[in-house]
C-alpha atoms as a PDB file:
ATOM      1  CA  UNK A   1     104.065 152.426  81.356  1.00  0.00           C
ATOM      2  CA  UNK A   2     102.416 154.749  83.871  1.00  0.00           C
ATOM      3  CA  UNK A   3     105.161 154.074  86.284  1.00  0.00           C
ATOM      4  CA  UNK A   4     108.088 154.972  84.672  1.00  0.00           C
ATOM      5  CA  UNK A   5     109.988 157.520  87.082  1.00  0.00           C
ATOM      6  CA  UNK A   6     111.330 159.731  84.712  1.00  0.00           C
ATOM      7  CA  UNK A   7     109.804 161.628  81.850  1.00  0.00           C
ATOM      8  CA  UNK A   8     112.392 160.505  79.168  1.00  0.00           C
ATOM      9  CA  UNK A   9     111.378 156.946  79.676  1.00  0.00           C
ATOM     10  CA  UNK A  10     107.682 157.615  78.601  1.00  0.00           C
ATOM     11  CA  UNK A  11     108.586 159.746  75.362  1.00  0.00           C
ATOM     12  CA  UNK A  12     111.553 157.009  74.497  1.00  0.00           C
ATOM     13  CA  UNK A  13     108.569 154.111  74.660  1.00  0.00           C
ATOM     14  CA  UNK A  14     106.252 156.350  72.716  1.00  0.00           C
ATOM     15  CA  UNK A  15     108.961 156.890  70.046  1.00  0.00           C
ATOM     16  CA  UNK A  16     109.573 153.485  69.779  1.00  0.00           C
ATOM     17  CA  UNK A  17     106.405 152.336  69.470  1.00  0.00           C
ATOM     18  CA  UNK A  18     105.158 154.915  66.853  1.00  0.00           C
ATOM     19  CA  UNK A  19     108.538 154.416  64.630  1.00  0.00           C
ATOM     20  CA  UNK A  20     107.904 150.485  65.019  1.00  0.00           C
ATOM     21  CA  UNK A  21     103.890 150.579  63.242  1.00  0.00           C
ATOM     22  CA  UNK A  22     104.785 153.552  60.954  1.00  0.00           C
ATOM     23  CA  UNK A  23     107.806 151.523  59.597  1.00  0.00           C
ATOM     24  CA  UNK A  24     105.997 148.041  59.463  1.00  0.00           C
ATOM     25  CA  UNK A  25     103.025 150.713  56.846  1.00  0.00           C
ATOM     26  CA  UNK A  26     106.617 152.356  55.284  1.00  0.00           C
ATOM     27  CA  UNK A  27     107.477 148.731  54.732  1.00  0.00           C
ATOM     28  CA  UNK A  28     103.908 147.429  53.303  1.00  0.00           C
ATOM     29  CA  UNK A  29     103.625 150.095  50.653  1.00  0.00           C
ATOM     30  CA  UNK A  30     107.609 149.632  49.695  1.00  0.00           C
ATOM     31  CA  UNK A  31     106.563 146.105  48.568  1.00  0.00           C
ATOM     32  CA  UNK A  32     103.238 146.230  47.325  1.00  0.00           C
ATOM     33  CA  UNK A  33     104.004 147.322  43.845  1.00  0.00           C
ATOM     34  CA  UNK A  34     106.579 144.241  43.674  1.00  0.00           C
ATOM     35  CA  UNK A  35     105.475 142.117  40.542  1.00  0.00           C
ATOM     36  CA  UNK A  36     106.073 138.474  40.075  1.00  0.00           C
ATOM     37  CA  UNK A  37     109.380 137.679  37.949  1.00  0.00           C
ATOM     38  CA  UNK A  38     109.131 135.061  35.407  1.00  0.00           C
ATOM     39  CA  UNK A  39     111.534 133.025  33.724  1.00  0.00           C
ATOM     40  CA  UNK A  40     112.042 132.173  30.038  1.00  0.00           C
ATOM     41  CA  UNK A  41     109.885 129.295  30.692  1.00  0.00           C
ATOM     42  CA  UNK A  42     106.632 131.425  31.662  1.00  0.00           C
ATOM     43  CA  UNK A  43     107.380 129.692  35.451  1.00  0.00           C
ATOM     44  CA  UNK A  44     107.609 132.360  38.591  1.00  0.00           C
ATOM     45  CA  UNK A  45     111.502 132.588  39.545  1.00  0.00           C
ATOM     46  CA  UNK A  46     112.229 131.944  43.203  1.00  0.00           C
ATOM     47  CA  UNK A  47     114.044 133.442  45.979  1.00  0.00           C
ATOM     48  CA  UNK A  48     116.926 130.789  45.636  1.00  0.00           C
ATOM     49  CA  UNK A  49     115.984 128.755  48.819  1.00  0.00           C
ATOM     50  CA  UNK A  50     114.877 125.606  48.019  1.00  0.00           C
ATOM     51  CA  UNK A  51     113.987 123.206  50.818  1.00  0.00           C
ATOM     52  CA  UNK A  52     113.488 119.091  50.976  1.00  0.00           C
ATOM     53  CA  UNK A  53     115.272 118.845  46.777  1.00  0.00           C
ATOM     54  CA  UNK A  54     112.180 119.968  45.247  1.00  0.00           C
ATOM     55  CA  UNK A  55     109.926 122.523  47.525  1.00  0.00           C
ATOM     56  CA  UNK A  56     111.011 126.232  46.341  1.00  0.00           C
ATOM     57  CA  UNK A  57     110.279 129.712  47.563  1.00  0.00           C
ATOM     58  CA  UNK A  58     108.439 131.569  45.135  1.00  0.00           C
ATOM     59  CA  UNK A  59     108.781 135.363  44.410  1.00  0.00           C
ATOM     60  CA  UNK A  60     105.182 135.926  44.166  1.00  0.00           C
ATOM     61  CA  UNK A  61     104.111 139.530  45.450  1.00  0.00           C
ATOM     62  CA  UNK A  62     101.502 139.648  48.826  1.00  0.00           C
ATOM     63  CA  UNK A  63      97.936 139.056  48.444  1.00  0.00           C
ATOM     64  CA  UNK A  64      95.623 142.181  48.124  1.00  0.00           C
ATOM     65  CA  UNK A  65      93.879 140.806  51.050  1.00  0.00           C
ATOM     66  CA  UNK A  66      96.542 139.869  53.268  1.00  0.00           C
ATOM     67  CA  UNK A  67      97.850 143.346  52.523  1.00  0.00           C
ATOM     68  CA  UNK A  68      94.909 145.031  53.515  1.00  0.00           C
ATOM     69  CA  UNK A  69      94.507 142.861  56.331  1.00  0.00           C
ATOM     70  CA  UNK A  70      97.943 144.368  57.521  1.00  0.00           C
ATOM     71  CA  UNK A  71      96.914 147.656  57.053  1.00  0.00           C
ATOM     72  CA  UNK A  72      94.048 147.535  59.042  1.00  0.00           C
ATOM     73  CA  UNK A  73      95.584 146.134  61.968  1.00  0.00           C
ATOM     74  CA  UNK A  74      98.269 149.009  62.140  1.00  0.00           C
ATOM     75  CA  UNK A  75      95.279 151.254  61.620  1.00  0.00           C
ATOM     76  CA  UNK A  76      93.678 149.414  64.673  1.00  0.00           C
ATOM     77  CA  UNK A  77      96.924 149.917  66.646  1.00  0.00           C
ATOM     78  CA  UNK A  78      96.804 153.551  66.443  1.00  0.00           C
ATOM     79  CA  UNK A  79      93.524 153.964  67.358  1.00  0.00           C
ATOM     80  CA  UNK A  80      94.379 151.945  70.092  1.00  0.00           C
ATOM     81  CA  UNK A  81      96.802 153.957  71.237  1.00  0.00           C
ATOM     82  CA  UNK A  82      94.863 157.179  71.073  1.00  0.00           C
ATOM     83  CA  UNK A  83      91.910 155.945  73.101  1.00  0.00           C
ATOM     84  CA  UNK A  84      93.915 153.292  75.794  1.00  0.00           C
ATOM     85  CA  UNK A  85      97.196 153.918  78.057  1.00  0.00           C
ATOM     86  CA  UNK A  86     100.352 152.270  75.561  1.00  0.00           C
ATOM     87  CA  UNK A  87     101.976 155.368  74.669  1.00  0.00           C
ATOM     88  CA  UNK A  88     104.551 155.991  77.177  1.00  0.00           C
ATOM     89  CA  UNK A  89     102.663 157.383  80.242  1.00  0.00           C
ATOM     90  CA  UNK A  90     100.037 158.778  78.066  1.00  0.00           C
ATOM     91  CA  UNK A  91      96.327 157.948  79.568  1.00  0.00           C
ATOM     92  CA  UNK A  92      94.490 157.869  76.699  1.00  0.00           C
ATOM     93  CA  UNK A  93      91.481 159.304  75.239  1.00  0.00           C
ATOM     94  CA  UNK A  94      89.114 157.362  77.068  1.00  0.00           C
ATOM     95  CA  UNK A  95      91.324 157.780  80.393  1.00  0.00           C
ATOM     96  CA  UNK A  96      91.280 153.606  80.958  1.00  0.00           C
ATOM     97  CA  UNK A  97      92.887 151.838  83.624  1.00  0.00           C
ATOM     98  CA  UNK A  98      93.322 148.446  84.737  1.00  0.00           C
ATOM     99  CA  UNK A  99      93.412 149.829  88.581  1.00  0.00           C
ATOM    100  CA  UNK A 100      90.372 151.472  87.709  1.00  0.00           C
ATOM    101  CA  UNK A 101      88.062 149.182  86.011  1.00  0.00           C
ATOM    102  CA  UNK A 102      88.960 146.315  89.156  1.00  0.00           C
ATOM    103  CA  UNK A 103      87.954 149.508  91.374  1.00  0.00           C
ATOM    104  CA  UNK A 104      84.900 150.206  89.635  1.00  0.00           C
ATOM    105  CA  UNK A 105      84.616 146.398  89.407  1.00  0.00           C
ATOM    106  CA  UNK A 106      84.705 146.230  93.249  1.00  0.00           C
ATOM    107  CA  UNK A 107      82.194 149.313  94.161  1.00  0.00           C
ATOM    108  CA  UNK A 108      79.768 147.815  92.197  1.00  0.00           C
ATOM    109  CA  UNK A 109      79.849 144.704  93.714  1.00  0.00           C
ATOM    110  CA  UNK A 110      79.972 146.248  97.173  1.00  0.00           C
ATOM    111  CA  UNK A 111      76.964 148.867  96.740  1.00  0.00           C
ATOM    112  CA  UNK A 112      75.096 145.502  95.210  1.00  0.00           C
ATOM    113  CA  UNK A 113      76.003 143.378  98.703  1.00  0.00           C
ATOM    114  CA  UNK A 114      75.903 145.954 100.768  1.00  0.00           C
ATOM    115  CA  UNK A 115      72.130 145.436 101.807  1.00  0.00           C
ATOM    116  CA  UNK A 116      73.283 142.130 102.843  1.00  0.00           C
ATOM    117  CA  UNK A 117      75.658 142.984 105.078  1.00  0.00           C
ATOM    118  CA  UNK A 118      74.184 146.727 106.693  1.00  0.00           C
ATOM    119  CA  UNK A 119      72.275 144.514 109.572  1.00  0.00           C
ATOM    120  CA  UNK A 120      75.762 143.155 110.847  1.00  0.00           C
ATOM    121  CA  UNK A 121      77.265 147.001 110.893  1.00  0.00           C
ATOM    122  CA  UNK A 122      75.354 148.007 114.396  1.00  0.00           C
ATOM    123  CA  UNK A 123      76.126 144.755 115.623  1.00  0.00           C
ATOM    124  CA  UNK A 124      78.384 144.445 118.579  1.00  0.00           C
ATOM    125  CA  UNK A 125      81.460 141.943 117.185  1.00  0.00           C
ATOM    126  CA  UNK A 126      80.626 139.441 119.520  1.00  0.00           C
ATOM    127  CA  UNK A 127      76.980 139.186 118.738  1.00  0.00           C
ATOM    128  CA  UNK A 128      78.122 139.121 114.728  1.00  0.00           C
ATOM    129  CA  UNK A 129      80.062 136.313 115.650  1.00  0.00           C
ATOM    130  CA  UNK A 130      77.827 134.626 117.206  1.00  0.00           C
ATOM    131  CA  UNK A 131      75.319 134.283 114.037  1.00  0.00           C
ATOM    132  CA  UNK A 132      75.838 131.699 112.426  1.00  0.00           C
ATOM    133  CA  UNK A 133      74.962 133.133 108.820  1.00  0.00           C
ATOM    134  CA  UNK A 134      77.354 135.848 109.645  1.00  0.00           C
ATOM    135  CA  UNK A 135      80.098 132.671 110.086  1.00  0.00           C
ATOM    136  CA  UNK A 136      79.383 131.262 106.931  1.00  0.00           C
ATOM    137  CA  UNK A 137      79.928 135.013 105.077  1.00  0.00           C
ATOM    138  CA  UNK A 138      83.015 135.742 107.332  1.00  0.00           C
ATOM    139  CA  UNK A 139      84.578 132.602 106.305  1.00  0.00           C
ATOM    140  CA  UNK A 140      84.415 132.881 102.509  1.00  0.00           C
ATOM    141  CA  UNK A 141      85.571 136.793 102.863  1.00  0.00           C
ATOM    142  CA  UNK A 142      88.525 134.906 105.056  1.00  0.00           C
ATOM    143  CA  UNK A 143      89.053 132.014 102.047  1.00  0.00           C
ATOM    144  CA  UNK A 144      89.131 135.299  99.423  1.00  0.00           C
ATOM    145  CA  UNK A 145      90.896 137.601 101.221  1.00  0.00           C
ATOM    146  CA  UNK A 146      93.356 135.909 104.444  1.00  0.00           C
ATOM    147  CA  UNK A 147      93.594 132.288 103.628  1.00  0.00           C
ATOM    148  CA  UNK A 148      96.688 133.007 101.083  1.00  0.00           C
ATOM    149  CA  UNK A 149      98.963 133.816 104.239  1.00  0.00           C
ATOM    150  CA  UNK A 150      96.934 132.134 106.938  1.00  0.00           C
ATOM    151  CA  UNK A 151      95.906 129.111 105.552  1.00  0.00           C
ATOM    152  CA  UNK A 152      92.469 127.837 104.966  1.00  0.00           C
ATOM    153  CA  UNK A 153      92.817 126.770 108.629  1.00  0.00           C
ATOM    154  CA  UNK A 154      93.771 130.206 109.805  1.00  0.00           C
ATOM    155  CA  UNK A 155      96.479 127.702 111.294  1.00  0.00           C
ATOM    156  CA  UNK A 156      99.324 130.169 109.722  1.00  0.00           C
ATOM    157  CA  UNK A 157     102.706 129.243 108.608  1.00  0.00           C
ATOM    158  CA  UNK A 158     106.194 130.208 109.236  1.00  0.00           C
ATOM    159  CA  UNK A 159     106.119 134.067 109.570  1.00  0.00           C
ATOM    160  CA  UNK A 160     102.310 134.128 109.465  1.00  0.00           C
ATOM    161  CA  UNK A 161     100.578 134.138 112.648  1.00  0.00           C
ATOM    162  CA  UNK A 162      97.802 131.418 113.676  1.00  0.00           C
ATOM    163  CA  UNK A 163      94.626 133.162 114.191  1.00  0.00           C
ATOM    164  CA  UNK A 164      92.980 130.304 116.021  1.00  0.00           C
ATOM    165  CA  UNK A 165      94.991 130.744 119.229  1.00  0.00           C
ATOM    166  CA  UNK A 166      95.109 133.591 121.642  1.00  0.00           C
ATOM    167  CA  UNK A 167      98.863 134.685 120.847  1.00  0.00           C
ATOM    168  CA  UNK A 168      97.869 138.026 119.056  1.00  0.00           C
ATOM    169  CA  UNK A 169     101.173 140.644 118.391  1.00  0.00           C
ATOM    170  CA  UNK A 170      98.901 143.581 117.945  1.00  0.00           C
ATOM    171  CA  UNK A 171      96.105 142.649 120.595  1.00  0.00           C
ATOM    172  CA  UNK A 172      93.046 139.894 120.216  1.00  0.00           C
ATOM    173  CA  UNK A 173      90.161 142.598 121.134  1.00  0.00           C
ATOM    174  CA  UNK A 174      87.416 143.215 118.614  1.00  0.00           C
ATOM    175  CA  UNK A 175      88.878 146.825 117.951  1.00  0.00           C
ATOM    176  CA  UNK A 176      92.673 145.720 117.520  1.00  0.00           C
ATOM    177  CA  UNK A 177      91.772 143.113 114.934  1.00  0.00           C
ATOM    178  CA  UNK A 178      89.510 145.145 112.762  1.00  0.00           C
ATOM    179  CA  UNK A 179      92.039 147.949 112.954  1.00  0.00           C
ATOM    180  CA  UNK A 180      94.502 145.357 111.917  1.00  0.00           C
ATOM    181  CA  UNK A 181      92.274 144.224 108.947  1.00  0.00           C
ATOM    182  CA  UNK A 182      91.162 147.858 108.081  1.00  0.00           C
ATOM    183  CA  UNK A 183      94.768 149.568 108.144  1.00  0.00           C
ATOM    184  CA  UNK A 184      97.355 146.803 107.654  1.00  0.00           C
ATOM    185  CA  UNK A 185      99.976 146.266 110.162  1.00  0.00           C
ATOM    186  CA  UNK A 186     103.939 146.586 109.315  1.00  0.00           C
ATOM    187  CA  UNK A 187     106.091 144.487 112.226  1.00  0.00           C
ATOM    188  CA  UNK A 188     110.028 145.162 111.989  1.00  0.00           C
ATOM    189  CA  UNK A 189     112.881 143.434 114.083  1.00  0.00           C
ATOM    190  CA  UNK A 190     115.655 145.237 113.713  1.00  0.00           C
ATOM    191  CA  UNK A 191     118.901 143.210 113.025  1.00  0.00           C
ATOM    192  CA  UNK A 192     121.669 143.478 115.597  1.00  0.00           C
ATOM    193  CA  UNK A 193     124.258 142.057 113.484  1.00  0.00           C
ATOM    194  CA  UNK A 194     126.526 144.983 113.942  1.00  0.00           C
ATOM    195  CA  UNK A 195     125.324 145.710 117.324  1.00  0.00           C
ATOM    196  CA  UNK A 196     126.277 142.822 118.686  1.00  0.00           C
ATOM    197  CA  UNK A 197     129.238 139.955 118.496  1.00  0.00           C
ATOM    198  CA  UNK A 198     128.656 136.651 117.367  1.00  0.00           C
ATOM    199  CA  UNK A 199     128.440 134.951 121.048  1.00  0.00           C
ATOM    200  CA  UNK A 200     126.204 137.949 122.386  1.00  0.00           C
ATOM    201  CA  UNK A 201     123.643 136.654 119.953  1.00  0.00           C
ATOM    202  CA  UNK A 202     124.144 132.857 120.947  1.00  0.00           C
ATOM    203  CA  UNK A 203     123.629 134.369 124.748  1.00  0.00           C
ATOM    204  CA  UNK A 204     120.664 136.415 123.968  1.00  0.00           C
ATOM    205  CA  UNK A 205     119.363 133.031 122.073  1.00  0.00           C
ATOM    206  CA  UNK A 206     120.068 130.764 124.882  1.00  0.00           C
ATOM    207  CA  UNK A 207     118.565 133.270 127.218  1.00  0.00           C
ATOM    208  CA  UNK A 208     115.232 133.743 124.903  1.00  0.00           C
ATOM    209  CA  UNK A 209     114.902 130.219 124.894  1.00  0.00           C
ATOM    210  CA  UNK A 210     114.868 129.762 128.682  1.00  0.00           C
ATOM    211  CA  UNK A 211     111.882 132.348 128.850  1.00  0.00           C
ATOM    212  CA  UNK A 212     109.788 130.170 127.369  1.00  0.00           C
ATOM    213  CA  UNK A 213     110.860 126.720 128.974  1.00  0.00           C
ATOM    214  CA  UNK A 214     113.013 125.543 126.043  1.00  0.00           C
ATOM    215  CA  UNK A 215     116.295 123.799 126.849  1.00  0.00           C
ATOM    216  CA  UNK A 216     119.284 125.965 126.878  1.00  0.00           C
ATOM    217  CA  UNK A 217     123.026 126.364 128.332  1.00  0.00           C
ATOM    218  CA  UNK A 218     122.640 128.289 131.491  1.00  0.00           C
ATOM    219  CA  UNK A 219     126.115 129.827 131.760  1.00  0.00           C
ATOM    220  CA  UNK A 220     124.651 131.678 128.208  1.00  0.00           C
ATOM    221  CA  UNK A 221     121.218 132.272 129.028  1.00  0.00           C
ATOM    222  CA  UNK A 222     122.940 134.249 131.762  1.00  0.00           C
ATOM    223  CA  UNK A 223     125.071 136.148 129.847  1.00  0.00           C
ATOM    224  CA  UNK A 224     122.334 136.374 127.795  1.00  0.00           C
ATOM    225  CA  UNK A 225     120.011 138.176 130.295  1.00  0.00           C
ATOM    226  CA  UNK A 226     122.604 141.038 130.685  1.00  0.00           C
ATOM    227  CA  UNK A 227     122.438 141.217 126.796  1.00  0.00           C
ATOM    228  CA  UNK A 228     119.154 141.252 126.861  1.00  0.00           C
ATOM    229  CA  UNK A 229     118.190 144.286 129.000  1.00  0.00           C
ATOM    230  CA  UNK A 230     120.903 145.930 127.537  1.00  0.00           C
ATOM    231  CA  UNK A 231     119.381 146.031 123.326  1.00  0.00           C
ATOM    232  CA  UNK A 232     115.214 144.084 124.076  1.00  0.00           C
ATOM    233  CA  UNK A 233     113.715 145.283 127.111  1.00  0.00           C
ATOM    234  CA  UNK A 234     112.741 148.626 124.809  1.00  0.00           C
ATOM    235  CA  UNK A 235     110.415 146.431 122.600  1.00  0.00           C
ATOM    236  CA  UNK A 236     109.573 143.243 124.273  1.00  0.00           C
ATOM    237  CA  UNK A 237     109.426 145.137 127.793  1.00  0.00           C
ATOM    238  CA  UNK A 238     111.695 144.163 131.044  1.00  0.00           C
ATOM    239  CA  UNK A 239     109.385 141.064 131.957  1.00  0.00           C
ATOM    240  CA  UNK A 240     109.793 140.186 127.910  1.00  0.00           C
ATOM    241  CA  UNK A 241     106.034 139.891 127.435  1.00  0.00           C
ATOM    242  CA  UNK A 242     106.211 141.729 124.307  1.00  0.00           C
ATOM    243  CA  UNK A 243     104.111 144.950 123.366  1.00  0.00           C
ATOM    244  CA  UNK A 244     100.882 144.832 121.700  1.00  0.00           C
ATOM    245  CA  UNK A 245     101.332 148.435 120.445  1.00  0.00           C
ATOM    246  CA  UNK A 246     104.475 147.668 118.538  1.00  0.00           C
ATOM    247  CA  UNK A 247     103.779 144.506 117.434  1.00  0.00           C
ATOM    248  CA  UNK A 248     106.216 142.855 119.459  1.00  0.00           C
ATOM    249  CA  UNK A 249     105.529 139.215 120.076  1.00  0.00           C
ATOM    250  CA  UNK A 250     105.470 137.620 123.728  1.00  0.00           C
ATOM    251  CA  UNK A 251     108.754 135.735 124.413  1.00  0.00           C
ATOM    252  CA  UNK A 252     107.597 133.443 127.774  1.00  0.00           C
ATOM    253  CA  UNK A 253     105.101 131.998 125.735  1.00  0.00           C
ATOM    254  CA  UNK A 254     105.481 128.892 123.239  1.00  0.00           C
ATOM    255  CA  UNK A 255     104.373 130.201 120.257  1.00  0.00           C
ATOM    256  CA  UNK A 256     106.652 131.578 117.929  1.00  0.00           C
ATOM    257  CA  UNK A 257     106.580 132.802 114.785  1.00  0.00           C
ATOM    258  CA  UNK A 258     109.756 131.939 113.125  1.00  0.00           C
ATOM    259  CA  UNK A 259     110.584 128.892 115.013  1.00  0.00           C
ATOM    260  CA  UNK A 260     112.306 128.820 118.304  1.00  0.00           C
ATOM    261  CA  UNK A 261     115.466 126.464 117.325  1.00  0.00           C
ATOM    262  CA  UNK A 262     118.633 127.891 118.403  1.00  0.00           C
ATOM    263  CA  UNK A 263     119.609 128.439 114.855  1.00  0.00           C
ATOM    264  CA  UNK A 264     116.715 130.544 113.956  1.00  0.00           C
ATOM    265  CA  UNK A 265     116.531 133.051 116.673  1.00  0.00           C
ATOM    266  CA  UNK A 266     120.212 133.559 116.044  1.00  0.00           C
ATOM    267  CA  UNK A 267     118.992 134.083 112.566  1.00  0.00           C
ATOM    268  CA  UNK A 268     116.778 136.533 113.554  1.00  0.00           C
ATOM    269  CA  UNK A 269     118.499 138.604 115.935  1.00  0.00           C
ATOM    270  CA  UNK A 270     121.277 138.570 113.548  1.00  0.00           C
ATOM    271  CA  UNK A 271     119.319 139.412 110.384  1.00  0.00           C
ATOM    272  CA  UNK A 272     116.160 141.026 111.730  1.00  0.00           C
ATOM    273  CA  UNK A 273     112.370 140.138 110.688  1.00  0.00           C
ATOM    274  CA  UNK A 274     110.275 142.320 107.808  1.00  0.00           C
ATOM    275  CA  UNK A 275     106.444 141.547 108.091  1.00  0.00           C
ATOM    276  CA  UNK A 276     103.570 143.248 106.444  1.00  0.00           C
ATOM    277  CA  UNK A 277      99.677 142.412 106.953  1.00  0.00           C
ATOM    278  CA  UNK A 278      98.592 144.526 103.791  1.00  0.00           C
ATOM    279  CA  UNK A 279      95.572 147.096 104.528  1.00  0.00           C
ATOM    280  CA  UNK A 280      91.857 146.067 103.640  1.00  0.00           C
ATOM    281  CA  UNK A 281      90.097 148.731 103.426  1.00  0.00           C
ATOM    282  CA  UNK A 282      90.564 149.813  99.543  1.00  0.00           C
ATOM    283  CA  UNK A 283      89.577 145.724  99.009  1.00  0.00           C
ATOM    284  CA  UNK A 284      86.874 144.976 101.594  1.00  0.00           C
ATOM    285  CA  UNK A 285      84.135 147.385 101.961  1.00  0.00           C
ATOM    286  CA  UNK A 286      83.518 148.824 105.763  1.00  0.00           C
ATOM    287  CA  UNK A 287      80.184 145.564 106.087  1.00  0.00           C
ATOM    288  CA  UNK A 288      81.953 143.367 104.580  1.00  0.00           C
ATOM    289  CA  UNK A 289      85.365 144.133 107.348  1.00  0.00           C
ATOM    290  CA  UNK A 290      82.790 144.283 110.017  1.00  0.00           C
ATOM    291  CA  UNK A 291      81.772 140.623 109.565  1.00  0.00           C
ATOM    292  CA  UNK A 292      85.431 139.164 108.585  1.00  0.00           C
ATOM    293  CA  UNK A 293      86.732 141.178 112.128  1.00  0.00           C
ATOM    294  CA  UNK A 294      83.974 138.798 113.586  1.00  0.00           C
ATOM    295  CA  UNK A 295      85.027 135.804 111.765  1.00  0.00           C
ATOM    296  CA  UNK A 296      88.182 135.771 112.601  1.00  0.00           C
ATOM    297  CA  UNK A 297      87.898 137.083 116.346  1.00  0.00           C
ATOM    298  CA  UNK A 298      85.466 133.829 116.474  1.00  0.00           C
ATOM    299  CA  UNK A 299      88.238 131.703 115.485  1.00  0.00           C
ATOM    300  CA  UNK A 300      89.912 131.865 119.299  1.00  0.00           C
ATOM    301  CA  UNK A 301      86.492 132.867 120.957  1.00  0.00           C
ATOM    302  CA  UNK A 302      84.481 130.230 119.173  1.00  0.00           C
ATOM    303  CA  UNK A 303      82.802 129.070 122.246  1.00  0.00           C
ATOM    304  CA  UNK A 304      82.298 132.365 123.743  1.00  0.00           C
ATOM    305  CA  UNK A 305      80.370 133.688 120.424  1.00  0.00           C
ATOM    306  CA  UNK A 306      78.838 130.281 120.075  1.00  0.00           C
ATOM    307  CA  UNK A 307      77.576 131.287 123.018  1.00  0.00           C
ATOM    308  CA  UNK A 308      76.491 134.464 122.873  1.00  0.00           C
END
C-alpha cells in the first residue's frame, strides 16, 4: 500500500477496508436475534430452496459459537491493522515491514559470517582466488546471487554476458569487476530508428559484421563504414574496439551479446539494447563481495590464480 503515489489512494483503501469489517460486525448483530420459524407441524420452515427432491435449506439462526467465532476474527483484523502496514499507507503501530525484516534478516546473517570471511578482506583478489576454500564460498555466493542471469556455468545467455571468457564490456581487472558487482552497471544502445533509413542500418550491419570476420556484402559494408563513423565511432571508438568506460562492447571480436545474424544487429541498431546488472551492495555484505569479485575474476584467470 506504501507505494501508492498519491495521498487519496491510501485514505480510499483505508476507507474501504474499515467500511468492509465494520459492515460484515453491522451485519452479524442484524442477524443474531433472528429466531427459527416453525410451521404448524412443529418442523423449522425453510428458505424455499430445496436441492436433489428432498435436501432443504433450513431457516435456523447462526450458532452462538460460529457467531462469536466471527466476531473475534473482525476483532483480530483491527488489531491487525493498528499494529501492521494494511491501512492505506499507514505503518503501523509496531512500524513492520517486509523490506525491513529481509534487511534485518540479512545483517544478522552477515555480522554472524562475517568472521568467516574478514581474512579474505586484506587479501589481494588474485591471492583470494587462488584459495581454494575461498572458490568453494565464491561459487555458492555466485549460485545465490549471479547464476539467475549467468547461468550456473557463468556461460551467460542471450543478453547476459559469459563470465568465463575475457570479453568484459566494463573491463576484466579485479577493481572493474567488484565495482561492477558492488554498484550495478546500466548499458544503453540507443536506437537509431529515426536516425537512420532502413538500408543505412542494413549497411552499418553488413559493415559490423565484416569487423569481426563474418560474411557480408561488401558494396554495404562499405557504405556501411561511412555510416558508421558518421553515428558509432562516439561509443565504440574509430578502430570500433568498444569502450570499457561506457560499457560499449568490442565489435572486431566474435563474441556478441545479442547474436551477430544480420537480422539481429539490424534489430538492434534499429531498436536499441536496455541492460541492467543490478547493484550488490545492499544484498552482499563488503567480505562476502570481496570473495565473489575473486570468484568470478577466477573464472577467465583460473590458471593464473590456480597458480598463484
Amino acid at each position: 500500500m506504501s507505494d501508492f503515489l498519491g495521498a487519496g489512494w491510501s485514505t480510499y483503501i483505508a476507507l474501504v477496508t474499515l467500511v468492509g469489517i465494520f459492515w460484515c460486525i453491522w451485519l452479524l448483530f442484524s442477524v443474531r436475534k433472528v429466531k427459527a420459524i416453525l410451521k404448524p407441524d412443529g418442523e423449522v420452515s425453510d428458505t424455499g430452496h430445496v436441492w436433489d427432491g428432498d435436501l432443504r435449506e433450513l431457516n435456523n439462526p447462526l450458532p452462538r459459537w460460529w457467531m462469536w467465532m466471527f466476531l473475534i476474527s473482525c476483532i483480530f483484523a483491527l488489531g491487525y491493522l493498528v499494529l501492521y502496514p494494511g491501512l492505506g499507507s499507514n505503518p503501523g503501530v509496531l512500524g513492520y515491514s517486509t523490506d525491513g525484516a529481509l534487511m534485518q534478516s540479512m545483517t544478522t546473517a552477515n555480522d554472524e559470517l562475517k568472521p568467516v570471511y574478514a581474512k579474505y578482506v586484506k587479501m589481494d583478489i588474485e591471492q583470494v582466488a587462488a584459495d581454494p576454500a575461498a572458490r568453494q564460498m565464491g561459487q555458492r555466493l555466485f549460485l545465490n546471487s549471479c547464476a539467475q542471469c549467468h547461468g550456473s556455468d557463468a556461460g551467460g545467455a542471450k543478453g547476459f554476458p559469459n563470465l568465463t571468457d575475457n570479453d568484459w564490456l566494463y573491463g576484466g581487472s579485479p577493481e572493474n569487476i567488484k565495482a561492477t558487482i558492488t554498484y550495478g552497471r546500466g548499458g544503453v544502445m540507443p536506437p537509431f530508428a529515426a536516425v537512420l533509413t532502413a538500408k543505412q542500418i542494413v549497411d552499418v550491419a553488413n559493415y559490423v559484421r565484416s569487423l569481426s570476420g563474418l560474411p557480408a556484402d561488401d558494396l554495404k559494408a562499405a557504405f556501411g563504414a561511412e555510416v558508421f563513423k558518421a553515428n558509432c565511432v562516439a561509443c565504440h571508438g574509430s578502430d570500433a574496439k568498444g569502450n570499457i568506460a561506457l560499457g560499449a562492447p568490442n565489435l572486431t571480436d566474435k563474441t556478441w551479446l545479442y547474436g551477430s545474424s544480420e537480422a539481429t544487429i539490424i534489430e538492434t541498431v534499429t531498436k536499441g539494447r536496455n541492460a541492467m546488472m543490478p547493484a550488490q551492495d545492499k544484498v552482499l555484505s563488503p567480505e562476502k563481495i570481496q570473495v565473489l569479485t575473486a570468484y568470478v575474476w577466477g573464472l577467465s584467470n583460473n590458471k593464473l590464480a590456480q597458480a598463484k
